[in-house]
Protein backbone atom coordinates (compact mmCIF):
# COMPACT_ATOMS: atom_id res chain seq x y z
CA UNK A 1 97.90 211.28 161.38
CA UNK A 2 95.80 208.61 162.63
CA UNK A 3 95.86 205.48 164.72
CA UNK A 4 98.40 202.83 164.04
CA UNK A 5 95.54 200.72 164.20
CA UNK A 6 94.33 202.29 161.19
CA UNK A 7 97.75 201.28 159.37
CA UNK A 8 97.66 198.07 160.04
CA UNK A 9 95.09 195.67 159.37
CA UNK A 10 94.64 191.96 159.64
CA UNK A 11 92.46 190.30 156.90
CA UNK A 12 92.21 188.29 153.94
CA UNK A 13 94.61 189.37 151.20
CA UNK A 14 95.04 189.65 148.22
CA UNK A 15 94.24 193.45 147.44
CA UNK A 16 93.83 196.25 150.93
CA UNK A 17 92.65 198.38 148.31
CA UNK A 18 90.13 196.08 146.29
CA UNK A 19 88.81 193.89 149.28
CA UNK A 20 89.35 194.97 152.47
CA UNK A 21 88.16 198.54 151.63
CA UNK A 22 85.59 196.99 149.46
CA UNK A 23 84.28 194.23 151.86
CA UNK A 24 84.09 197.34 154.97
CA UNK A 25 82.08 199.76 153.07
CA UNK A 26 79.81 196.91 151.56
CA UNK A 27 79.41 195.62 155.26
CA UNK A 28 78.65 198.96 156.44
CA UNK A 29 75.98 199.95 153.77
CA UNK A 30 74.44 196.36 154.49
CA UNK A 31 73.97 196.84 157.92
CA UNK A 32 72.60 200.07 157.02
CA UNK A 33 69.76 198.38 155.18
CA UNK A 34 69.22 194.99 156.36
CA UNK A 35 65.44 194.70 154.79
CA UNK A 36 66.90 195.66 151.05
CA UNK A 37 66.42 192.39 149.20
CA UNK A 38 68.32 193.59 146.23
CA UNK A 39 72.01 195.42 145.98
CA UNK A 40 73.86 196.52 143.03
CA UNK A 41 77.57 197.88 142.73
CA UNK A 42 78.97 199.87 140.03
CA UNK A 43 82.96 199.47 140.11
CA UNK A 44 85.05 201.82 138.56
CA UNK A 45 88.73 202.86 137.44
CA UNK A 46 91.29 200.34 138.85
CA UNK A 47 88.55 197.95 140.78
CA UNK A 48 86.65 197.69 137.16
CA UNK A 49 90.14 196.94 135.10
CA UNK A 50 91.82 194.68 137.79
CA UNK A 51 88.63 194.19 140.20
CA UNK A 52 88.29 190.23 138.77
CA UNK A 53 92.63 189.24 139.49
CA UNK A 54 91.89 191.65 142.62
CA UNK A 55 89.08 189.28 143.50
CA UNK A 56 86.81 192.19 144.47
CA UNK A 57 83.71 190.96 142.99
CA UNK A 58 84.25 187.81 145.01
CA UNK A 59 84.81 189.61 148.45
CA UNK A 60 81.57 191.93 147.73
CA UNK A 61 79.36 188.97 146.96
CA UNK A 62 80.54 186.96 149.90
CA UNK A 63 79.69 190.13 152.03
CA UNK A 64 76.14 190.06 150.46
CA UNK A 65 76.05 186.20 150.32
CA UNK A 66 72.31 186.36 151.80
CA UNK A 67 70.95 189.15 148.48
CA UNK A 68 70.65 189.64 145.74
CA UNK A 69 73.64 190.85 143.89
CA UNK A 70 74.52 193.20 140.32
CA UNK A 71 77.88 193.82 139.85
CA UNK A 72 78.71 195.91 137.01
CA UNK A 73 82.38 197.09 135.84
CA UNK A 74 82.76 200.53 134.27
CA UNK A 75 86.20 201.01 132.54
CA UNK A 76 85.13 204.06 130.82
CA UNK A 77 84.12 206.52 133.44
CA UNK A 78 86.53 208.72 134.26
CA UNK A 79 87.21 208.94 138.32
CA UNK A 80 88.22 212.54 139.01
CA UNK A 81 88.49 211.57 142.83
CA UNK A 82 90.22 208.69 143.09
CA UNK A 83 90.97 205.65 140.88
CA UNK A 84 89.33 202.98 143.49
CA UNK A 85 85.76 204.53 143.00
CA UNK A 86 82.62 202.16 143.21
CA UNK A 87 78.83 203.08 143.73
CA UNK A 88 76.43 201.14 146.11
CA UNK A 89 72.68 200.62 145.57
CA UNK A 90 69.76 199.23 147.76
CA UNK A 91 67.09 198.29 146.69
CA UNK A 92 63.28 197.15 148.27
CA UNK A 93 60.51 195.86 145.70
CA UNK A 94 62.52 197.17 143.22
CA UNK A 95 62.31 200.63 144.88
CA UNK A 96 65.82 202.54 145.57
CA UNK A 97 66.44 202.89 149.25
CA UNK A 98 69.97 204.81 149.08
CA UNK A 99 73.20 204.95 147.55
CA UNK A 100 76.88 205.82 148.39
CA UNK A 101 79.86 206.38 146.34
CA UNK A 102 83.12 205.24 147.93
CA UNK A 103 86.28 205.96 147.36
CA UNK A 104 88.76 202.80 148.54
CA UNK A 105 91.74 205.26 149.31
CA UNK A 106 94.43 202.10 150.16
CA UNK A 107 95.17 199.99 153.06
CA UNK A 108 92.09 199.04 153.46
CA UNK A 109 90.73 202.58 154.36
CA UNK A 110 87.49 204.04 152.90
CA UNK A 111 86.14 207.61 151.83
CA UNK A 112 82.37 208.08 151.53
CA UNK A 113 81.53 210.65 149.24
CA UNK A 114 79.52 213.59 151.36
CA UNK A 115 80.59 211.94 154.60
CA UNK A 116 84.12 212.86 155.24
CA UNK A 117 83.57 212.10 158.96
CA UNK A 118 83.10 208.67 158.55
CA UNK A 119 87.29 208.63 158.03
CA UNK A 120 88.86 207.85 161.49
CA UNK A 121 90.55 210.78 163.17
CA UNK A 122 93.74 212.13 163.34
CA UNK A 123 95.23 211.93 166.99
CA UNK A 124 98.71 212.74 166.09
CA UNK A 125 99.26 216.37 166.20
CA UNK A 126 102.32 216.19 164.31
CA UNK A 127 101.92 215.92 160.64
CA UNK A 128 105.35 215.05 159.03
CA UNK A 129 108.45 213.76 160.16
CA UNK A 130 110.30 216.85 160.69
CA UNK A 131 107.67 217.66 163.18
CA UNK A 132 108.34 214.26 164.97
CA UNK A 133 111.81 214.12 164.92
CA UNK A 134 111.88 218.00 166.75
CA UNK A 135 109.16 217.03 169.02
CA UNK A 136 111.11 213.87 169.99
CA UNK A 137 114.88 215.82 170.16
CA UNK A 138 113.37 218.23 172.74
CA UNK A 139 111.25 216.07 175.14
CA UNK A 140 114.52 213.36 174.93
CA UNK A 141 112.28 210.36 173.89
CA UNK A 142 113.05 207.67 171.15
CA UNK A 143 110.18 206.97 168.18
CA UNK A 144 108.87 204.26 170.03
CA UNK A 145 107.77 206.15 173.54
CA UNK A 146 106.79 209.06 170.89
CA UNK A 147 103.80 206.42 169.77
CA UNK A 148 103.39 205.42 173.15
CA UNK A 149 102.62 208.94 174.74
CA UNK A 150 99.91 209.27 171.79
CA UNK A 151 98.32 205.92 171.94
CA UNK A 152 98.78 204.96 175.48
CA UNK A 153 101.71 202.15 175.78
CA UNK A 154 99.59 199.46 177.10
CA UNK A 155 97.36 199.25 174.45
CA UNK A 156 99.30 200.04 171.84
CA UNK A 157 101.65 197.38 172.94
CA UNK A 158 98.63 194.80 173.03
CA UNK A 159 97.68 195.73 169.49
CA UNK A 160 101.05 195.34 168.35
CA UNK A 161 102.10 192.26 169.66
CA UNK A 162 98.94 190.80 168.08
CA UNK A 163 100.02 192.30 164.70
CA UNK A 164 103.54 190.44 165.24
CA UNK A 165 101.74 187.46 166.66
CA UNK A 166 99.75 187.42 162.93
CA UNK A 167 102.74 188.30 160.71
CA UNK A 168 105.12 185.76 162.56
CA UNK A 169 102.13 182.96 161.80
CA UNK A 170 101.32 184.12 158.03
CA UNK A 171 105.39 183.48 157.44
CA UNK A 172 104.84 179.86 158.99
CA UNK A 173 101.84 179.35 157.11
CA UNK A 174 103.89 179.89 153.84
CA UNK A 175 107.45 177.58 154.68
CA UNK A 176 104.80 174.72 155.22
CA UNK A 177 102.33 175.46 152.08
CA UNK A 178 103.52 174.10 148.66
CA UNK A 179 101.46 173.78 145.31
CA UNK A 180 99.86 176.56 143.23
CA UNK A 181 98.48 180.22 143.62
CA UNK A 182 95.09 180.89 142.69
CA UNK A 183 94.15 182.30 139.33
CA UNK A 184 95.31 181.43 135.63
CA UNK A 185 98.80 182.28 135.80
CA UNK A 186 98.75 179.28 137.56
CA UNK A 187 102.38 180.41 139.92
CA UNK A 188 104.08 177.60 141.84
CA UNK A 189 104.77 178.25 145.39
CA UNK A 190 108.18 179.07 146.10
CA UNK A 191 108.77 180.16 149.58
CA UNK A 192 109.29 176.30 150.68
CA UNK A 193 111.70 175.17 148.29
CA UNK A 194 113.56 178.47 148.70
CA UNK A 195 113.71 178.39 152.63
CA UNK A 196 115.18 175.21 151.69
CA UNK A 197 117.59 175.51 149.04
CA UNK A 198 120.79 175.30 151.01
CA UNK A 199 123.75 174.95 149.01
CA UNK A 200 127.34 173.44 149.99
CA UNK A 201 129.44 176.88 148.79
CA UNK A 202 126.92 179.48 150.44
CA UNK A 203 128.17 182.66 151.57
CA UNK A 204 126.60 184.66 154.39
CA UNK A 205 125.42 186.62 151.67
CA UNK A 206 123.65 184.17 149.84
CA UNK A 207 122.19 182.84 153.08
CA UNK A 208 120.71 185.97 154.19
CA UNK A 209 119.23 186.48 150.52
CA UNK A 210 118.10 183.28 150.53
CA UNK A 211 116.06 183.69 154.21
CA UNK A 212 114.64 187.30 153.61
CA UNK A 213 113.88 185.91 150.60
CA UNK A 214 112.05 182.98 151.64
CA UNK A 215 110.18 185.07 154.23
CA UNK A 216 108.85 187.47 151.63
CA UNK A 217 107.62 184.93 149.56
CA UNK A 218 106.04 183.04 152.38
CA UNK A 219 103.82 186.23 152.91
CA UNK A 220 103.45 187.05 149.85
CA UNK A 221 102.28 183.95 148.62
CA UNK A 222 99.84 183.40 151.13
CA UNK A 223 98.53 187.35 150.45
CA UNK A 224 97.89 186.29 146.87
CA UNK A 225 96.02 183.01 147.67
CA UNK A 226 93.45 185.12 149.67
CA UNK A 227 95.23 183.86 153.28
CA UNK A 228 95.20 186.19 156.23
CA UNK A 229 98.48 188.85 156.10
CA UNK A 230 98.87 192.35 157.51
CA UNK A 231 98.75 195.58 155.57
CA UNK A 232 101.78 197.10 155.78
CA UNK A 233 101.02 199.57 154.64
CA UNK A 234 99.11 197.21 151.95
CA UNK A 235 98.36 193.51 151.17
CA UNK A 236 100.50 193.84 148.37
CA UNK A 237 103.49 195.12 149.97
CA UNK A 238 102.62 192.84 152.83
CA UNK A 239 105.69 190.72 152.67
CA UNK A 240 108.32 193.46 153.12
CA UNK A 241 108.03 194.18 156.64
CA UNK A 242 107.83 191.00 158.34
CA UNK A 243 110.24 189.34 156.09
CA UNK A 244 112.97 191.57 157.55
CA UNK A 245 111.80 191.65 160.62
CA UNK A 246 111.38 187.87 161.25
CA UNK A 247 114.80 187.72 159.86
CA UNK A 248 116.20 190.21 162.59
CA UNK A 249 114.80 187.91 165.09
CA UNK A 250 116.21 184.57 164.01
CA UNK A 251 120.07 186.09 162.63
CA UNK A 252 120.27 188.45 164.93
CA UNK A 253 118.14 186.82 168.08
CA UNK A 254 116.19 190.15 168.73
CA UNK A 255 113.31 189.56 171.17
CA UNK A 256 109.70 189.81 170.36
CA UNK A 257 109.31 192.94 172.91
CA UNK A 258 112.09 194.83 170.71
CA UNK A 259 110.45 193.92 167.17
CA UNK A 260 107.40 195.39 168.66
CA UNK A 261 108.89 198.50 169.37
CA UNK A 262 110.47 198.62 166.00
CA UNK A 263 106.60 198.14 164.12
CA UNK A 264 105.72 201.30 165.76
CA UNK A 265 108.71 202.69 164.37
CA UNK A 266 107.84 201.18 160.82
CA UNK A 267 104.37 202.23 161.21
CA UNK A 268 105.19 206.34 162.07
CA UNK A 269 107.03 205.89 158.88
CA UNK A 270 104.13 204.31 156.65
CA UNK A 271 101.76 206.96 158.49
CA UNK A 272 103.90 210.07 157.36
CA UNK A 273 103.54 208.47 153.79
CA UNK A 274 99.56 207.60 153.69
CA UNK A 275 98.96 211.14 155.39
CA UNK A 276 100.82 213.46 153.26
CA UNK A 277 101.17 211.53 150.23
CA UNK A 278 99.14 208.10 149.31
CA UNK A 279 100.46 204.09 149.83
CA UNK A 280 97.98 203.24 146.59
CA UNK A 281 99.66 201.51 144.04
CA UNK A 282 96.19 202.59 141.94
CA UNK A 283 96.75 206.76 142.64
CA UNK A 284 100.55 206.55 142.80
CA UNK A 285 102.04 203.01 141.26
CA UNK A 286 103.77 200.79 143.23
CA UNK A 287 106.28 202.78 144.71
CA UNK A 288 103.08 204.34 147.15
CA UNK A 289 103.26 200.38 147.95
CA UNK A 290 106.44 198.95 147.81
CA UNK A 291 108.11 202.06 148.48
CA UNK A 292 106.40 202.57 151.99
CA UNK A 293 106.92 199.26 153.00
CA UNK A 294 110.94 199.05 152.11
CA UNK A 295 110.72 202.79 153.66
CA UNK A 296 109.42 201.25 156.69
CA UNK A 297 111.55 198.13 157.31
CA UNK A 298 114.01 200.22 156.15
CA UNK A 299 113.63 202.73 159.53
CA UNK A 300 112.16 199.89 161.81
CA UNK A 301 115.77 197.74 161.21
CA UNK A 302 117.44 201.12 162.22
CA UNK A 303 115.89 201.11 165.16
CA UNK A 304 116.57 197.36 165.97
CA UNK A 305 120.15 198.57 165.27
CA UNK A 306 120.27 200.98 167.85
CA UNK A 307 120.38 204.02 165.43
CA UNK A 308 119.46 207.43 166.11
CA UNK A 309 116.37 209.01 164.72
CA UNK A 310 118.63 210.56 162.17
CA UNK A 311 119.89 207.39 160.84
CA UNK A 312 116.34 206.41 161.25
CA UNK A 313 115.05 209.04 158.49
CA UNK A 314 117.98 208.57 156.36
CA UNK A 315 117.54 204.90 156.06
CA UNK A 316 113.90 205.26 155.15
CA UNK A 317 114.56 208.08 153.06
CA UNK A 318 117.48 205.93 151.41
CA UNK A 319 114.61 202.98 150.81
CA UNK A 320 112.13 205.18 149.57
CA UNK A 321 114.21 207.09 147.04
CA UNK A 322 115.42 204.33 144.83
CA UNK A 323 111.48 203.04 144.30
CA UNK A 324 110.74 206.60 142.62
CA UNK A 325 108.71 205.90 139.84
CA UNK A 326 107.99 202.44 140.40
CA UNK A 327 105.09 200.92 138.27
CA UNK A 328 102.17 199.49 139.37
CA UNK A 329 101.45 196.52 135.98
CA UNK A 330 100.01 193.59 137.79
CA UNK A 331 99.68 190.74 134.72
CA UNK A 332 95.80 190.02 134.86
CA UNK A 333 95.48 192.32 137.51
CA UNK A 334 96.53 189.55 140.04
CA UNK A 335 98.96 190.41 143.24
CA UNK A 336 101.31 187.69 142.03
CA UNK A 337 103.86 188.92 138.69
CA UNK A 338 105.53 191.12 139.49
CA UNK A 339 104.42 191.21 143.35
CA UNK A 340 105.17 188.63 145.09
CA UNK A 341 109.21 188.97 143.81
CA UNK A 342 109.09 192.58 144.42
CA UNK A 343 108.65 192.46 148.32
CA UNK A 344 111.43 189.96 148.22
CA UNK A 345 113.57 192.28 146.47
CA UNK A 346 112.63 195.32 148.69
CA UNK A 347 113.10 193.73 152.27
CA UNK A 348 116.56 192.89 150.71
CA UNK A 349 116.89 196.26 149.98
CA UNK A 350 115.16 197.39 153.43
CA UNK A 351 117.79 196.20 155.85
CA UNK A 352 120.63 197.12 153.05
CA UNK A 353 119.21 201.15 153.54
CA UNK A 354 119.31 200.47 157.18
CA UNK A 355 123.33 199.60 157.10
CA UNK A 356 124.46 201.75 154.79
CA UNK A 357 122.81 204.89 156.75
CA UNK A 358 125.39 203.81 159.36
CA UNK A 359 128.28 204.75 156.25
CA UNK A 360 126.43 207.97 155.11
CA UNK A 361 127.02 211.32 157.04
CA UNK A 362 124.06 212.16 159.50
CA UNK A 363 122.48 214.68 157.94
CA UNK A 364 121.54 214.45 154.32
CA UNK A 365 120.81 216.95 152.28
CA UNK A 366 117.40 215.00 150.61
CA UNK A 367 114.76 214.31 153.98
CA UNK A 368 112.32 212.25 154.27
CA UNK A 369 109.61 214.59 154.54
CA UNK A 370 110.92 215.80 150.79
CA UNK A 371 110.64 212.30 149.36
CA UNK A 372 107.24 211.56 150.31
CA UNK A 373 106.72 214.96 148.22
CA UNK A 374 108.21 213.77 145.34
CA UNK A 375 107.15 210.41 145.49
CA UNK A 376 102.99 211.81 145.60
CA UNK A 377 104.39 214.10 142.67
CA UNK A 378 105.93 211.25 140.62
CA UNK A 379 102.96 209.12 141.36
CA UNK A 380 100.51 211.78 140.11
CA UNK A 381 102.52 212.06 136.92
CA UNK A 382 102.31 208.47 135.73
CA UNK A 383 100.55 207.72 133.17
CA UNK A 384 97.14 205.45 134.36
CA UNK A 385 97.98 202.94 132.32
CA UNK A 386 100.93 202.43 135.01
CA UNK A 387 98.73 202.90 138.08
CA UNK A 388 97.61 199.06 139.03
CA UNK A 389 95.02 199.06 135.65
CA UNK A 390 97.32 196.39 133.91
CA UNK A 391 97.34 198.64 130.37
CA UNK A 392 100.68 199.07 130.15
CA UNK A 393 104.42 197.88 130.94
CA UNK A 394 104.60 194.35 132.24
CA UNK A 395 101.18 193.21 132.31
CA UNK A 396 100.60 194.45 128.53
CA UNK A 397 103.54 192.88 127.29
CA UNK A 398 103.07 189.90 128.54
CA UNK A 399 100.42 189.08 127.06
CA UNK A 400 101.36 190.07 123.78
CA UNK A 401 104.68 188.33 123.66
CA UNK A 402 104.81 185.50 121.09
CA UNK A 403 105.67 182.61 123.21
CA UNK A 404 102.33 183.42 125.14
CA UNK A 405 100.48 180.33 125.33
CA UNK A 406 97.65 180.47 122.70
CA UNK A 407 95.03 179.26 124.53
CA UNK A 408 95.61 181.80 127.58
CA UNK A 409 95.17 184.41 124.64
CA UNK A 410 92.00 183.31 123.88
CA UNK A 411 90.52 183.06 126.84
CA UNK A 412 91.91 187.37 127.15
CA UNK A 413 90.37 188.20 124.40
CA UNK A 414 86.97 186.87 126.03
């Protein structure tokens, strides 16, 4: 497993997948060739279907603001690889000077094709969770020193607080930001008026929906309008982690120091996922998204809870189950319907995991380890058309239902 540093990222949302990983390889290949005075791109699979809601053609132009620029979207080639496959030209006097397929492989992490070594390396020796969770038992550690002992606790302490630091300002950002996302859905913001929406006869309950709520809108909102988030594990699923975790800290007045240690709690969980299974929501739908980030606030709010690393795995096991099969139908390929409600959903159903592994017996019969399995399984088995390429489920019946405005459906058809 690699770096947390690798996990998360701090950019400009909306899509880890279709512009961070996009925008790094483009950079990379431009620095390469600084005298080309031409470059063309050839996107393919999920960045050609959803590249323009994705904003990918956007991010790789504004990397190559200073060239010339072709951008070309293939829906028809088939990517045996991986769905987030795009080719890179450059060119001199017309003359080709070199070209790289890439493979955008989620969270912002790329592939180039013949030069595996570009990846960053793997400095955890342990490669699942059952491999942590003995390795912990016997040296009498907790998950937290376990990340410290491979990454060194002063740095990874520095990089982690700045990841908080960025999270606890993206949430801000949102409470304060009314008016409309980006892109011809033309979404309202709602993380202000939710925040708040107090009413005379609420309940706890409805309170604490109401915050997490708020929170994963706030995020989420500002993910879709192209604002800076963290991947966690993905700009989509951005708003699941920090929702609950800013909510720990205000209900439950947890101090920074301790939310730390419970990221690199959340983010051992998310790496188990992205290195024996995948967090894209174009290889394995949603649930590689959404499911790896309620998996990880799920464990992380464990840990804030003073549960044991058994509890831990249940409670991310417990979060990750019940996203099995999740689809991945963006409506015009934007991060907004159904995404921005989903991570509100799923940090509600985070810290809910977390609690109820306190009710379930210790030791489960279904690990974590054996979800991940099934989840890379179940993703693999969805149809395409459910794998972030908005042909199918919500984003295809949207825009065929009869109340759907009619000049919106013109402008589709063109």
């Amino acid at each position: 497993m690699q770096s947390l540093q690798e996990l998360y990222k701090i950019g400009y949302g909306p899509s880890s997948s279709h512009t961070m990983g996009p925008e790094r390889a483009t950079k990379m290949f431009r620095d390469k060739y600084p005298e080309s005075d031409k470059f063309k791109i050839i996107l393919y699979g999920s960045l050609a279907l959803t590249g323009k809601g994705h904003l990918t053609d956007y991010i790789i132009r504004k990397t190559l603001e200073n060239y010339e620029v072709e951008i070309e979207f293939d829906i028809n080639e088939e990517c045996k690889v991986h769905p987030n496959t795009f080719d890179i030209f450059a060119y001199k006097n017309k003359e080709l000077l070199d070209t790289w397929r890439v493979y955008s492989i989620g969270g912002g992490t790329y592939r180039i094709e013949g030069e595996e070594d570009t990846l960053p390396k793997d400095i955890y020796p342990q490669k699942n969770f059952r491999e942590i969770k003995e390795y912990v038992k016997e040296n009498n550690i907790d998950l937290y020193e376990y990340v410290c002992q491979i990454e060194g606790e002063e740095e990874i302490k520095e990089f982690l607080n700045k990841v908080w630091k960025s999270m606890q300002h993206t949430i801000k950002n949102g409470l304060n930001t009314s008016g409309i996302i980006p892109g011809r859905l033309k979404l309202e913001k709602k993380a202000k008026k939710i925040y708040e929406s107090k009413f005379d006869f609420e309940t706890d309950e409805m309170k604490k929906t109401r915050l997490i709520s708020s929170y994963a809108y706030a995020t989420s909102e500002e993910n879709a309008s192209g604002g800076i988030i963290v991947t966690a594990p993905t700009c989509g699923a951005c708003g699941v982690l920090p929702a609950v975790m800013y909510y720990m800290k205000e209900e439950y007045n947890i101090k920074d120091e301790e939310i730390v240690k419970a990221l690199a709690v959340a983010g051992i969980i998310g790496n188990v996922v992205k290195a024996n299974a995948s967090i894209s929501g174009a290889e394995c739908g949603c649930q590689a998204e959404i499911g790896t980030a309620c998996a990880m606030a799920a464990g992380a709010s464990a840990y804030l809870l003073k549960l044991d690393i058994d509890r831990i795995e249940n409670s991310a096991e417990v979060a990750m189950e019940h996203h099995l099969g999740l689809t991945c139908d963006p409506i015009y390929g934007y991060v907004q319907i159904p995404c921005i409600e989903r991570n509100a959903v799923a940090a509600m159903r985070a810290l809910d995991s977390a609690i109820l592994s306190l009710i379930l017996e210790k030791n489960k019969r279904i690990s974590f380890d054996l979800i991940v399995e099934t989840m890379y399984e179940t993703g693999k088995d969805l149809s395409k058309h459910y794998r972030e390429t908005s042909e199918g489920g919500l984003a295809k019946k949207y825009c065929r239902n009869k109340y759907f405005n009619k000049e919106m459906r013109e402008e589709t058809a063109h």
